[in-house]
PDB file of N, CA and C in Angstrom:
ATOM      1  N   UNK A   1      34.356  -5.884  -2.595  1.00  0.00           N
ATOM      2  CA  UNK A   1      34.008  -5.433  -1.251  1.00  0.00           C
ATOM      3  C   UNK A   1      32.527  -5.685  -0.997  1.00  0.00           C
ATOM      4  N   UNK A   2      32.092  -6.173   0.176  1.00  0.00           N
ATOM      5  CA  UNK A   2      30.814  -6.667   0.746  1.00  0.00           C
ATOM      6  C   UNK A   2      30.246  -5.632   1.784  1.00  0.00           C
ATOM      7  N   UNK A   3      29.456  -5.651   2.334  1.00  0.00           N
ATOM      8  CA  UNK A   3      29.033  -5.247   3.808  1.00  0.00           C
ATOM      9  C   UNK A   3      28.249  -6.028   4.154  1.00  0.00           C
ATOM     10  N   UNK A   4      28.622  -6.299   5.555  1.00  0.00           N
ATOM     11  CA  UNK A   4      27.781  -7.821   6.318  1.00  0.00           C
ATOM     12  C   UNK A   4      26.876  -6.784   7.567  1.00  0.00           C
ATOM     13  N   UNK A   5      25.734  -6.899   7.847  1.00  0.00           N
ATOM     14  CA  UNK A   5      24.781  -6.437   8.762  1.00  0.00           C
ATOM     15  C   UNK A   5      24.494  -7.315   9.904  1.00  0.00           C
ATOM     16  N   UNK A   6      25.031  -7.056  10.940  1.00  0.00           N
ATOM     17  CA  UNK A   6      24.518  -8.272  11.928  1.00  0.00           C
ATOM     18  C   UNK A   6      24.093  -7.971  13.508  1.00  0.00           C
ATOM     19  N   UNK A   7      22.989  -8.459  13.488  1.00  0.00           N
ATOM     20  CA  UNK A   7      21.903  -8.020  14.599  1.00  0.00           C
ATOM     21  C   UNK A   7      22.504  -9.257  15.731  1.00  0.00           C
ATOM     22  N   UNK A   8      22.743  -8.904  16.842  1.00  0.00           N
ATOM     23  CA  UNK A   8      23.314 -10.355  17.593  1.00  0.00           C
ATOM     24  C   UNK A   8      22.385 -10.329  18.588  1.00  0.00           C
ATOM     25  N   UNK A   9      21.681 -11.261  18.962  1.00  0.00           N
ATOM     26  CA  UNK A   9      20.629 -11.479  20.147  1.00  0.00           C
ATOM     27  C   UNK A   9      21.416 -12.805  21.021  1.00  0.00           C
ATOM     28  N   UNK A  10      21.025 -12.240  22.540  1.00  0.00           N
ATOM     29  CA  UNK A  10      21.030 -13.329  23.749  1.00  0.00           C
ATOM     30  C   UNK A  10      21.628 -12.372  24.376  1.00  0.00           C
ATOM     31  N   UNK A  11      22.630 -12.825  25.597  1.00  0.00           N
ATOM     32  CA  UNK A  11      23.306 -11.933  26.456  1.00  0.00           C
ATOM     33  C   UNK A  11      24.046 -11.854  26.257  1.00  0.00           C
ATOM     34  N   UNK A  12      24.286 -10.493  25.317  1.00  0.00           N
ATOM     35  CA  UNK A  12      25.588  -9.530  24.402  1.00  0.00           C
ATOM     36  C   UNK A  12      25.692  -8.528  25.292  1.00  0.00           C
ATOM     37  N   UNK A  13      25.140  -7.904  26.420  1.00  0.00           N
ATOM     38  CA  UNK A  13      25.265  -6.137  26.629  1.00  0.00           C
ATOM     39  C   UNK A  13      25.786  -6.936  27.964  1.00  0.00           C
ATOM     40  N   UNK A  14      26.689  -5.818  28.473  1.00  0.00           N
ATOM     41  CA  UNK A  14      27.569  -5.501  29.873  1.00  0.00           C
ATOM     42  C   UNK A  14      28.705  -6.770  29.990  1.00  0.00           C
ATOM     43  N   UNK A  15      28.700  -7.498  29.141  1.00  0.00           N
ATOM     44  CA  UNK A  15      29.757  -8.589  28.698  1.00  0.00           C
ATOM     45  C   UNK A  15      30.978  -8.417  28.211  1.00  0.00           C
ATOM     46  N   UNK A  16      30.950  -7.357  27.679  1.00  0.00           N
ATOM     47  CA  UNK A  16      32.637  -6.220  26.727  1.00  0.00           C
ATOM     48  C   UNK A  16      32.312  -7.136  25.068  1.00  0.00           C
ATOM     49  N   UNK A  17      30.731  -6.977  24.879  1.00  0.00           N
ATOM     50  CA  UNK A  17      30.880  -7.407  23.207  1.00  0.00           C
ATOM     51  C   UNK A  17      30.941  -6.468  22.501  1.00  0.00           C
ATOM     52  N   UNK A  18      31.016  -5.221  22.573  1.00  0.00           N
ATOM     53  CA  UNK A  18      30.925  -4.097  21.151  1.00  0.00           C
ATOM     54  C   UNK A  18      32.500  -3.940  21.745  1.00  0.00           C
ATOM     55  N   UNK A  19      33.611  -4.286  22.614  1.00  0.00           N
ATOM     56  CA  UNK A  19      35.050  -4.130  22.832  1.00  0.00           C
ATOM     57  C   UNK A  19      35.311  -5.397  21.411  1.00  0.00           C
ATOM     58  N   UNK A  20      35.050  -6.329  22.218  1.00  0.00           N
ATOM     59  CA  UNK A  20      35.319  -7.476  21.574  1.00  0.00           C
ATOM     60  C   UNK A  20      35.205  -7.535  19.987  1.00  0.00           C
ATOM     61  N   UNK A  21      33.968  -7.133  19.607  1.00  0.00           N
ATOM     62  CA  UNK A  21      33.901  -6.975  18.248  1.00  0.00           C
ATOM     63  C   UNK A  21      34.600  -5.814  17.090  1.00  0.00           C
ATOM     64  N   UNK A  22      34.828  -4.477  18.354  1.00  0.00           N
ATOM     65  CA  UNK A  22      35.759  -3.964  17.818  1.00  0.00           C
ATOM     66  C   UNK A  22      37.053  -4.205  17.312  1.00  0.00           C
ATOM     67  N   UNK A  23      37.522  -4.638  18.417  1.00  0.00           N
ATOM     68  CA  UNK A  23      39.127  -5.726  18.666  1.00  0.00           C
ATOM     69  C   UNK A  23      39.176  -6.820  17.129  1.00  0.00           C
ATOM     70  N   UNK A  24      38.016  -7.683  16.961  1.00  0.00           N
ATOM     71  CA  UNK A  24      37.990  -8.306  16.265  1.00  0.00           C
ATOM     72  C   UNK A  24      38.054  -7.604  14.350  1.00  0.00           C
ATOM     73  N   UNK A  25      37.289  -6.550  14.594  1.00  0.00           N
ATOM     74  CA  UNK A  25      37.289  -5.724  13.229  1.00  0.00           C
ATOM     75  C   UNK A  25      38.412  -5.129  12.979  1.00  0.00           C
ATOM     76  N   UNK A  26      39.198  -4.496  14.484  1.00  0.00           N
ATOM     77  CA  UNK A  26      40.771  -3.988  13.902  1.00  0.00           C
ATOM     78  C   UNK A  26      41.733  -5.271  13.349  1.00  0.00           C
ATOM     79  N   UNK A  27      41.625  -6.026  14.333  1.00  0.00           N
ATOM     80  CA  UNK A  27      42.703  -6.858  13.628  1.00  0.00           C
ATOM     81  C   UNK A  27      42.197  -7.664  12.281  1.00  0.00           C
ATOM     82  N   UNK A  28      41.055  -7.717  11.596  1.00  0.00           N
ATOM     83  CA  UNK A  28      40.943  -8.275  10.905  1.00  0.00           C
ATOM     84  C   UNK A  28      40.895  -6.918   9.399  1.00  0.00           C
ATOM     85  N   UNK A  29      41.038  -5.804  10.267  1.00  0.00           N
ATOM     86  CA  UNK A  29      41.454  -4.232   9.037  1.00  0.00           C
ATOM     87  C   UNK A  29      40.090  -3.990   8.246  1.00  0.00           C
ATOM     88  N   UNK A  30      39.007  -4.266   8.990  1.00  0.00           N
ATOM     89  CA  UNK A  30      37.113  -3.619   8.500  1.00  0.00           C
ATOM     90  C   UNK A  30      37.060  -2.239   9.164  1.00  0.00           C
ATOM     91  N   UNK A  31      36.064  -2.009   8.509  1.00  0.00           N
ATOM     92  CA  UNK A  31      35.405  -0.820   8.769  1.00  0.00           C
ATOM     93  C   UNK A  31      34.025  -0.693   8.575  1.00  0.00           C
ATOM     94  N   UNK A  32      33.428   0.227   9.961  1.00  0.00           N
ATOM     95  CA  UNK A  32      32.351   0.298  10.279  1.00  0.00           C
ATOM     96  C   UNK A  32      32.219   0.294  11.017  1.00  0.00           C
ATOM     97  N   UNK A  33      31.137  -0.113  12.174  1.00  0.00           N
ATOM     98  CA  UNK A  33      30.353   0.405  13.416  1.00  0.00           C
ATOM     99  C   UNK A  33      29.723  -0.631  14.089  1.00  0.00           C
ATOM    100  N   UNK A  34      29.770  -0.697  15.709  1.00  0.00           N
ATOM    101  CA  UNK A  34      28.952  -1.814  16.658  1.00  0.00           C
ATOM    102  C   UNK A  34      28.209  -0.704  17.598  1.00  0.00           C
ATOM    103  N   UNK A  35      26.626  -0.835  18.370  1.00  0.00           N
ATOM    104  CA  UNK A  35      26.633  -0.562  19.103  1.00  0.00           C
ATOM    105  C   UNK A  35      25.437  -1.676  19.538  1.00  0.00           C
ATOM    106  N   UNK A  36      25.072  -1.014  21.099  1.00  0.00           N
ATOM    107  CA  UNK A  36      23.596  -1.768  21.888  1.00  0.00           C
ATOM    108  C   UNK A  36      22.832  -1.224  21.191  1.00  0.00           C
ATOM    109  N   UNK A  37      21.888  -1.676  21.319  1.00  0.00           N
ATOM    110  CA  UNK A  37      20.456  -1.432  20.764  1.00  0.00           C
ATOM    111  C   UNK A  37      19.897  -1.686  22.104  1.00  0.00           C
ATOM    112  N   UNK A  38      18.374  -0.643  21.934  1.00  0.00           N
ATOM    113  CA  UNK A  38      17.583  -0.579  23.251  1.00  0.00           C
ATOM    114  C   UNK A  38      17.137  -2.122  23.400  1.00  0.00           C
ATOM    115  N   UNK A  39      17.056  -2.689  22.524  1.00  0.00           N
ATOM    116  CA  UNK A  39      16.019  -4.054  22.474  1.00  0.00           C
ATOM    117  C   UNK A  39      16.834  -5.415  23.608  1.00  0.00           C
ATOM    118  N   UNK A  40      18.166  -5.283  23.965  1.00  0.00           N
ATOM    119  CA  UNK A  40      18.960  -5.999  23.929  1.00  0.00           C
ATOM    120  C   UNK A  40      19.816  -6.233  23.643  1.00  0.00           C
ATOM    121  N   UNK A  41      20.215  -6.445  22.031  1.00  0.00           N
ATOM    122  CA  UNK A  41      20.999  -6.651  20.865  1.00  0.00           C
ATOM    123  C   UNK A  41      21.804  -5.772  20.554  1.00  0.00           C
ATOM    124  N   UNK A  42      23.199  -6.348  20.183  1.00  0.00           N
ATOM    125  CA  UNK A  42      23.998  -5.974  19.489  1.00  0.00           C
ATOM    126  C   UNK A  42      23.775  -5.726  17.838  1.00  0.00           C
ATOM    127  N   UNK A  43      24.409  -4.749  17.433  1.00  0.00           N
ATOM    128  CA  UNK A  43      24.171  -4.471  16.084  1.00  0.00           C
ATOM    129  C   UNK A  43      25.495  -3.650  15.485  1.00  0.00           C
ATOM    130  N   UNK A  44      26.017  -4.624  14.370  1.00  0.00           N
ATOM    131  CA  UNK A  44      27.300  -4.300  13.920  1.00  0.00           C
ATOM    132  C   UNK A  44      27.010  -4.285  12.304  1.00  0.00           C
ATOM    133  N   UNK A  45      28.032  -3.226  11.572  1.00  0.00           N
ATOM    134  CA  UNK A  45      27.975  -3.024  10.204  1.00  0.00           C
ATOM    135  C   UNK A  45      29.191  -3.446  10.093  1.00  0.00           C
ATOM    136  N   UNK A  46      29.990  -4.248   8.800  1.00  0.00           N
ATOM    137  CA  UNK A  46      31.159  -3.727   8.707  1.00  0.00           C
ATOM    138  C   UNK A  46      31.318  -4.572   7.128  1.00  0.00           C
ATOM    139  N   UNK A  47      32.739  -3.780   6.640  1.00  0.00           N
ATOM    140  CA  UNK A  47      32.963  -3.547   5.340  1.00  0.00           C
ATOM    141  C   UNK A  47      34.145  -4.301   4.843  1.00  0.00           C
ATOM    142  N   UNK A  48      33.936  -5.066   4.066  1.00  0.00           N
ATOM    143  CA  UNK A  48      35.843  -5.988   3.715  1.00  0.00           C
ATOM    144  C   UNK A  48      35.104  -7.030   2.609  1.00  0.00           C
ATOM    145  N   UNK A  49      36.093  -7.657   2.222  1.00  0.00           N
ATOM    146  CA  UNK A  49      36.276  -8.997   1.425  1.00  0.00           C
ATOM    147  C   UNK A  49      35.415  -9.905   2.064  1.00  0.00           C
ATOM    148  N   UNK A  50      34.502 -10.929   1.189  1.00  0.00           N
ATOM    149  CA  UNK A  50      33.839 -12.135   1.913  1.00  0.00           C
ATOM    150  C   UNK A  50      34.919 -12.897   2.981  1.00  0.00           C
ATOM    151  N   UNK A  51      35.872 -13.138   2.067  1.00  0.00           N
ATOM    152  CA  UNK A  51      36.596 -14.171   3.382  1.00  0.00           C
ATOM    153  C   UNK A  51      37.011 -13.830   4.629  1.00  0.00           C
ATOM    154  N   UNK A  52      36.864 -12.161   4.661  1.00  0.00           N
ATOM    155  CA  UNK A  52      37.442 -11.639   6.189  1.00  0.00           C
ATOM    156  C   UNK A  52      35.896 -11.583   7.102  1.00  0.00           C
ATOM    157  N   UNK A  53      35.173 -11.045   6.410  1.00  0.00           N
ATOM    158  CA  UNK A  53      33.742 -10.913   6.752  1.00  0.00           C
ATOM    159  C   UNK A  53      33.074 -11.952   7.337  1.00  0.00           C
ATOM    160  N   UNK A  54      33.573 -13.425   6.735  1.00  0.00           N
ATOM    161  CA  UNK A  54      32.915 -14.320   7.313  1.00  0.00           C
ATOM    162  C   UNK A  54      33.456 -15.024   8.369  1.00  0.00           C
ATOM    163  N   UNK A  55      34.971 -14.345   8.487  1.00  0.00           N
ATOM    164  CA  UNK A  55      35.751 -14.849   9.843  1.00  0.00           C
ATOM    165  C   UNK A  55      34.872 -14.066  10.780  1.00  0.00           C
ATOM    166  N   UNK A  56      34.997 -12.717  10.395  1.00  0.00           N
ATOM    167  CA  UNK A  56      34.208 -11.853  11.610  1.00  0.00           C
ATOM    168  C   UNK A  56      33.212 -12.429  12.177  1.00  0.00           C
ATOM    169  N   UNK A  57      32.121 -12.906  10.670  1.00  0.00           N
ATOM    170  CA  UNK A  57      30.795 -13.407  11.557  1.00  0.00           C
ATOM    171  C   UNK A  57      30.785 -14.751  12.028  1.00  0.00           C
ATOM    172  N   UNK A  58      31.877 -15.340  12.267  1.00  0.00           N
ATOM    173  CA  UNK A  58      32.621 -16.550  13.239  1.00  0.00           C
ATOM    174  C   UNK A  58      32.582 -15.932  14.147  1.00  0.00           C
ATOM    175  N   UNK A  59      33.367 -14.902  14.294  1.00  0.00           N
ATOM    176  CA  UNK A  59      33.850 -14.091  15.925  1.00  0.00           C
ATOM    177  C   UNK A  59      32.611 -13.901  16.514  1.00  0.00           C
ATOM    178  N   UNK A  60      31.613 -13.410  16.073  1.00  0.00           N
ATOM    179  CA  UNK A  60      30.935 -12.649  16.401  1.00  0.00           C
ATOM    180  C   UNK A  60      29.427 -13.394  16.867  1.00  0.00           C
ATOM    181  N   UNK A  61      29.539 -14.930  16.365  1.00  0.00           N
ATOM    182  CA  UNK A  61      28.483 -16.016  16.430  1.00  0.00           C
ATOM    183  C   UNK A  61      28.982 -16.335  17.826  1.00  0.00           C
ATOM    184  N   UNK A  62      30.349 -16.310  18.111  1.00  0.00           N
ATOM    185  CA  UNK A  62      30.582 -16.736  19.668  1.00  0.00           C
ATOM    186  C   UNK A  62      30.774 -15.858  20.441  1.00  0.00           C
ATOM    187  N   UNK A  63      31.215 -14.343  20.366  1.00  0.00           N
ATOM    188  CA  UNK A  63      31.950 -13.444  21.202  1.00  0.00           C
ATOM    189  C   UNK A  63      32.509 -13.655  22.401  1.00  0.00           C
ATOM    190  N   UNK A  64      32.574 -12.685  23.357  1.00  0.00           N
ATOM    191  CA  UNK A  64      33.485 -12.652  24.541  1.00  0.00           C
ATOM    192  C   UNK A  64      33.242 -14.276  25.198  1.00  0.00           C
ATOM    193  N   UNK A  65      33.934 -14.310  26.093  1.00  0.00           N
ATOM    194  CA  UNK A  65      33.441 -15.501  27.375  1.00  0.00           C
ATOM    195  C   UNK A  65      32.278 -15.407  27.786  1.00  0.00           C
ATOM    196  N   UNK A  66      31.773 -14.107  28.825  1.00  0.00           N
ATOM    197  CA  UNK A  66      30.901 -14.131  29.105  1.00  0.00           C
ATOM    198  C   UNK A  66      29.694 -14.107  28.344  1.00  0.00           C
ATOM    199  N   UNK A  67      29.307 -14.104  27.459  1.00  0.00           N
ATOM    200  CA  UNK A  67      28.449 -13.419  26.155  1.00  0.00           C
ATOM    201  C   UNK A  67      28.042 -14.987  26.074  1.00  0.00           C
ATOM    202  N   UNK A  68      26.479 -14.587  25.627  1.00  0.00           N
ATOM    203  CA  UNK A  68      25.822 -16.332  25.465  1.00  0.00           C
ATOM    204  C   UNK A  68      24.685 -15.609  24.066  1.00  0.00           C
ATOM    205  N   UNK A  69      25.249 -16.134  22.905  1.00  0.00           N
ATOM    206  CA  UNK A  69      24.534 -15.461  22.159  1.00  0.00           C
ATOM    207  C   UNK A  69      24.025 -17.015  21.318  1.00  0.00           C
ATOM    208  N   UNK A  70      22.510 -16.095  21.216  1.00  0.00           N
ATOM    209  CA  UNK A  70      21.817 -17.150  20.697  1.00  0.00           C
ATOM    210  C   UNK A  70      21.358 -17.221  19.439  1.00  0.00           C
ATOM    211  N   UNK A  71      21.376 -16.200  18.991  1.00  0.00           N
ATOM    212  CA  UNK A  71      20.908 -15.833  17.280  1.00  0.00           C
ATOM    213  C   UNK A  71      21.693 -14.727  16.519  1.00  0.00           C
ATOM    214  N   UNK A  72      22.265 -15.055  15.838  1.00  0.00           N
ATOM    215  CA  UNK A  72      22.585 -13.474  14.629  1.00  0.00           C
ATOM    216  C   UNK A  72      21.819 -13.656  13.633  1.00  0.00           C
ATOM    217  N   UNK A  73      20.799 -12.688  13.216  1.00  0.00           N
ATOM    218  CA  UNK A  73      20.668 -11.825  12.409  1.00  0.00           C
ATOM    219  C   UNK A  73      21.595 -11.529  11.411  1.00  0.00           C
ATOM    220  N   UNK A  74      21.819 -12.356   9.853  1.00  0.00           N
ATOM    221  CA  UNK A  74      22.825 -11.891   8.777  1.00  0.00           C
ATOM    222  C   UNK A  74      21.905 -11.052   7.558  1.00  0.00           C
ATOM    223  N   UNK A  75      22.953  -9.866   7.546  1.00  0.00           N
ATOM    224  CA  UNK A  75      22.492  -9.628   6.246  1.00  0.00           C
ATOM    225  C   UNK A  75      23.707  -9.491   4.845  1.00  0.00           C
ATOM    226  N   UNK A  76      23.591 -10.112   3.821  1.00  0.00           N
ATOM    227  CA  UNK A  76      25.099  -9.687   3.257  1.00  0.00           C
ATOM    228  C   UNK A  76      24.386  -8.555   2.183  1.00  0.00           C
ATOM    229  N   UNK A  77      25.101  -7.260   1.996  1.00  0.00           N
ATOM    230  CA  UNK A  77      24.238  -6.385   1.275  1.00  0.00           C
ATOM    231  C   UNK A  77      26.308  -5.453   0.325  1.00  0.00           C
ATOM    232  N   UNK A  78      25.937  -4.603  -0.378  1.00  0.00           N
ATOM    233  CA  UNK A  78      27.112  -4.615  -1.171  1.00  0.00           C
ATOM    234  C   UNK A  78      27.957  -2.973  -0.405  1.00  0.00           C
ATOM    235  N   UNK A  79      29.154  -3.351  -0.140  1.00  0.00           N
ATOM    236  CA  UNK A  79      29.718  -2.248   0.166  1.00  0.00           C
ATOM    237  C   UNK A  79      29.168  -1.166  -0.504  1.00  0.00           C
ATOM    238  N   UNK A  80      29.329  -0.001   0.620  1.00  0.00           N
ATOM    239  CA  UNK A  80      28.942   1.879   0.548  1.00  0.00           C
ATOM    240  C   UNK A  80      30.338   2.328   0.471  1.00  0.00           C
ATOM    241  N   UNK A  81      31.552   1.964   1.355  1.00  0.00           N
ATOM    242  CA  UNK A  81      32.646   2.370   1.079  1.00  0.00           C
ATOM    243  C   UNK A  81      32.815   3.994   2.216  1.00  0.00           C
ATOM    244  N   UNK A  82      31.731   3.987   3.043  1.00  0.00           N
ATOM    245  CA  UNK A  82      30.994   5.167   3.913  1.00  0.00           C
ATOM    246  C   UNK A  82      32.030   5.371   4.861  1.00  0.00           C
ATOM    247  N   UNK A  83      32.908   4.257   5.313  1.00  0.00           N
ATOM    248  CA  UNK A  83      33.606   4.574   6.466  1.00  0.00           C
ATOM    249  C   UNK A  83      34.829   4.403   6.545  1.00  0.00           C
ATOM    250  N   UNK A  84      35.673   5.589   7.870  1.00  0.00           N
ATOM    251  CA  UNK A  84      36.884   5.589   7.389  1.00  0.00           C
ATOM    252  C   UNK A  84      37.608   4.453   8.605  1.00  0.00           C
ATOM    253  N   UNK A  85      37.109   3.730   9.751  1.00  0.00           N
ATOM    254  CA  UNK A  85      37.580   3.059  10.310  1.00  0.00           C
ATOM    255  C   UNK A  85      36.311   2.333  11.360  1.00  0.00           C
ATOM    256  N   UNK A  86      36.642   2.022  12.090  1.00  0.00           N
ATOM    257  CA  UNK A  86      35.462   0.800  12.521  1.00  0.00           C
ATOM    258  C   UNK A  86      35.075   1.892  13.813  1.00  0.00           C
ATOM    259  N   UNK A  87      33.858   1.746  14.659  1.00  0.00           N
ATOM    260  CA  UNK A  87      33.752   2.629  15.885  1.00  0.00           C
ATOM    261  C   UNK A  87      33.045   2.025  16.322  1.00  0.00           C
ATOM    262  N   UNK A  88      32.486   2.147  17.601  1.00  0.00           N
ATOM    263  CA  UNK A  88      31.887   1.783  18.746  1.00  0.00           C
ATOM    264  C   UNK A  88      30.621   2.832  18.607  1.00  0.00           C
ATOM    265  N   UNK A  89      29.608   2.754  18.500  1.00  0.00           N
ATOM    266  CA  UNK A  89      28.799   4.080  18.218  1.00  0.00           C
ATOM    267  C   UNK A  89      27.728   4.094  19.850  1.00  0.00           C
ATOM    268  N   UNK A  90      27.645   4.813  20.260  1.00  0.00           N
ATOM    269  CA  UNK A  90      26.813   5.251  21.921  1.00  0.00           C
ATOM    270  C   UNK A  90      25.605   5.865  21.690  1.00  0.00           C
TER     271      UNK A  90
END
């Protein structure tokens, strides 16, 4: 088990990307957390196997339609095991 850290910059907010990335973490069965950040940016934790993790950070390099993202921010750091399902955090 891994945990991937990822800061997403460009135009992520009012687009449905912390939906989207949720959507993307259930069906792919992670756990952990997306929200906005004041700065702009999206910022997502989440917890699984490299090979699911790095689909995610596929999903998540392109997100919604509207969403024009220009940089992620990776961090790969080692599962905490902290969470019991993925959330949207406000």
């Amino acid at each position: 088990m891994r945990r991937l850290h990822l800061v997403i910059h460009g135009e992520v907010q009012g687009v449905f990307f912390r939906d989207y990335v949720r959507k993307a973490a259930y069906f792919l069965k992670l756990k952990g957390w997306v929200k906005n950040n004041e700065d702009g940016t999206v910022e997502a934790v989440a917890e699984g196997t490299n090979d699911v993790l790095q689909e995610f950070l596929n999903k998540c390099k392109h997100g919604p339609v509207l969403a024009k993202v220009t940089k992620v921010d990776v961090a790969w750091e080692d599962a905490t095991k902290e969470f019991d399902s993925f959330d949207v955090k406000h």
